[in-house]
C-alpha atoms as a PDB file:
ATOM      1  CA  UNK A   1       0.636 -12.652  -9.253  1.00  0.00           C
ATOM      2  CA  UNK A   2      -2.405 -11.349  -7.862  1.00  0.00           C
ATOM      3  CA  UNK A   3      -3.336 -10.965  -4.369  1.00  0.00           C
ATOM      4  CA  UNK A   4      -6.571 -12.644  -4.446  1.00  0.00           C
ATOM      5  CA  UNK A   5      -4.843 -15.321  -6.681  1.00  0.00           C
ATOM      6  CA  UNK A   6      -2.118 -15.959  -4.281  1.00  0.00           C
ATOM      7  CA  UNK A   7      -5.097 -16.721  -1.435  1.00  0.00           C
ATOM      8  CA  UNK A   8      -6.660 -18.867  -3.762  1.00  0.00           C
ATOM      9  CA  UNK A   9      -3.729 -20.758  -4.436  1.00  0.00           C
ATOM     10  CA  UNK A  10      -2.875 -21.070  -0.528  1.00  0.00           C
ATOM     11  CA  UNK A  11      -6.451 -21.956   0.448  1.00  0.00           C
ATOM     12  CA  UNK A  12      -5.959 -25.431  -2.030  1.00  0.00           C
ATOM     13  CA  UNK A  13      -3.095 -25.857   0.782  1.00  0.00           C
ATOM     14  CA  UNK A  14      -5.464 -25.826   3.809  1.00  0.00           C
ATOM     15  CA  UNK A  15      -7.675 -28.423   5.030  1.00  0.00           C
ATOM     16  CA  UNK A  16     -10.748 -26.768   4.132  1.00  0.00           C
ATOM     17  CA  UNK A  17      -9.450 -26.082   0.454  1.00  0.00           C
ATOM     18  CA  UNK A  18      -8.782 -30.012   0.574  1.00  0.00           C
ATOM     19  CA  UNK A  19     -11.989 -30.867   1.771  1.00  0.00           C
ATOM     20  CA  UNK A  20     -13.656 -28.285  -0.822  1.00  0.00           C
ATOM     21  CA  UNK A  21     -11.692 -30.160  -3.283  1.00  0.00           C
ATOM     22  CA  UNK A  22     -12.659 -33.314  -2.710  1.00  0.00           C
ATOM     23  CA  UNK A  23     -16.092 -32.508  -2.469  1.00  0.00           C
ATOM     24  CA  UNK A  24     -15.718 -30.828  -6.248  1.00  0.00           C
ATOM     25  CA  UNK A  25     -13.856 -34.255  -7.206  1.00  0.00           C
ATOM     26  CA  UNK A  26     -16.296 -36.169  -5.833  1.00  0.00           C
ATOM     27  CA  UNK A  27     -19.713 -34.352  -7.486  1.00  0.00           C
ATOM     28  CA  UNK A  28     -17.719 -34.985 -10.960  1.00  0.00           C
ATOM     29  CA  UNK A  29     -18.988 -38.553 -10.123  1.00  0.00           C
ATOM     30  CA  UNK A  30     -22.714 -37.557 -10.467  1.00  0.00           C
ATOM     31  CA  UNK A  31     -22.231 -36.586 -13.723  1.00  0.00           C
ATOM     32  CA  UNK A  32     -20.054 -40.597 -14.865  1.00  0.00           C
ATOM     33  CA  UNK A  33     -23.694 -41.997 -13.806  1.00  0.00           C
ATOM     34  CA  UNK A  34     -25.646 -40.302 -15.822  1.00  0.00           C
ATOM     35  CA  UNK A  35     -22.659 -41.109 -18.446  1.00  0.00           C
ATOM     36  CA  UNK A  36     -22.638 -44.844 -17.886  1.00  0.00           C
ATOM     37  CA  UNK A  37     -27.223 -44.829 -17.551  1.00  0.00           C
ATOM     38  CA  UNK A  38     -26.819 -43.575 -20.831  1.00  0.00           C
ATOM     39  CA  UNK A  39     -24.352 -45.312 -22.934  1.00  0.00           C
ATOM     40  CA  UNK A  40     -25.779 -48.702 -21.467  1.00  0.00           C
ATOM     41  CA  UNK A  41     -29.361 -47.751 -22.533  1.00  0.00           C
ATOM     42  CA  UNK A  42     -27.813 -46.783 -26.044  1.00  0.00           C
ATOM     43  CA  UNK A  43     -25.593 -49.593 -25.638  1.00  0.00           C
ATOM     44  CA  UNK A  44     -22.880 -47.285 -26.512  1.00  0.00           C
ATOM     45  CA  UNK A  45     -19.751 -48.762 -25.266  1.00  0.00           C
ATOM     46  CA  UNK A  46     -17.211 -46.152 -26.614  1.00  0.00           C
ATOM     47  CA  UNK A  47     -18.898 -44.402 -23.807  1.00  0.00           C
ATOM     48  CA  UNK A  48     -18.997 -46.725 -21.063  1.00  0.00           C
ATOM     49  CA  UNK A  49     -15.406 -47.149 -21.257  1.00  0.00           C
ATOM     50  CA  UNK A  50     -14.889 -42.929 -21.656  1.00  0.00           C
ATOM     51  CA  UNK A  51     -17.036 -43.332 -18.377  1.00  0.00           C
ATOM     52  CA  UNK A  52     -14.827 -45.674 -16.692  1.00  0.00           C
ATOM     53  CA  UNK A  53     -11.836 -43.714 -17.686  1.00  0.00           C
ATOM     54  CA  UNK A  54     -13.578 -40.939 -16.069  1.00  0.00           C
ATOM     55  CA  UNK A  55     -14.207 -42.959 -12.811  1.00  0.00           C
ATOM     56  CA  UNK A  56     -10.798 -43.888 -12.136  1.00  0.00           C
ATOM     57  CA  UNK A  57      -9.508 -40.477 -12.758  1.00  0.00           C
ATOM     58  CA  UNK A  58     -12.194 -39.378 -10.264  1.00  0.00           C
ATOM     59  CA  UNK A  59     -11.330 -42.261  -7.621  1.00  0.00           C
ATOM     60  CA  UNK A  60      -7.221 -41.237  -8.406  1.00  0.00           C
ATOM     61  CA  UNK A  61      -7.957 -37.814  -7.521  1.00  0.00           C
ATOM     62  CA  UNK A  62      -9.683 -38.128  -4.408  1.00  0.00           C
ATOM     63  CA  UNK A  63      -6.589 -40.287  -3.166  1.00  0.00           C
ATOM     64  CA  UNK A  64      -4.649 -38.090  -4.137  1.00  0.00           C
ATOM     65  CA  UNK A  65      -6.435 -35.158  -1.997  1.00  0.00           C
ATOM     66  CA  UNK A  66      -6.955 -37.753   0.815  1.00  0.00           C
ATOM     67  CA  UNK A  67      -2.810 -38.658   1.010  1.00  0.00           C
ATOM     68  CA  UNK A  68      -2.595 -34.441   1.146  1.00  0.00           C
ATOM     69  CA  UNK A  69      -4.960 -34.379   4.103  1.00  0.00           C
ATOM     70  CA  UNK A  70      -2.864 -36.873   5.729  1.00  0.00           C
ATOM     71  CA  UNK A  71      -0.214 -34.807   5.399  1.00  0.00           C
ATOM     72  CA  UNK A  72      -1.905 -31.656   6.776  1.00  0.00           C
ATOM     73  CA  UNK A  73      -1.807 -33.690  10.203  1.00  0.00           C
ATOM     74  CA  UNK A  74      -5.756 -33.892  10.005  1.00  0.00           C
ATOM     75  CA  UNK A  75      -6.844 -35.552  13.191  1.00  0.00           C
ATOM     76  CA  UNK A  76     -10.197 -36.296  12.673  1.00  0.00           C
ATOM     77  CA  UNK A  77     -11.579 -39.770  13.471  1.00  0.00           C
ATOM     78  CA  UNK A  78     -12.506 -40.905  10.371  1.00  0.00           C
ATOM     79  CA  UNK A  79      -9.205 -40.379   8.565  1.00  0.00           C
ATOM     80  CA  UNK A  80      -7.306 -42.495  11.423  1.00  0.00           C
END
């Protein structure tokens, strides 16, 4: 494994790298609005359920990266 690899892969382990994360998890949603705009004005709704499939993988993930935060100890005052 690579050097620059192995910092990559440790930085996902850091609050910031969680933080970065869930920002990237979270800008994913920009693009299930457009989804869900769309298929409604087409009426499509193979895609609105693709897009809600979408959504809850999004909302999953950013639990997911919130419960690791927790565990990092992070004290900040929103978390609790």
């Amino acid at each position: 494994m690579s050097k620059a690899l192995s910092k990559a892969k440790g930085f996902k382990k850091t609050k910031s790298g969680t933080y970065l994360s869930m920002a990237t998890t979270a800008f994913g949603a920009v693009a299930v609005v457009k989804q869900v705009k769309k298929a409604r004005l087409e009426n499509d709704t193979l895609r609105l359920i693709d897009a809600a499939v979408s959504a809850a993988a999004i909302v999953t993930g950013i639990a997911i990266l919130y419960r690791e935060l927790k565990r990092l100890g992070d004290d900040d005052v929103l978390l609790g």
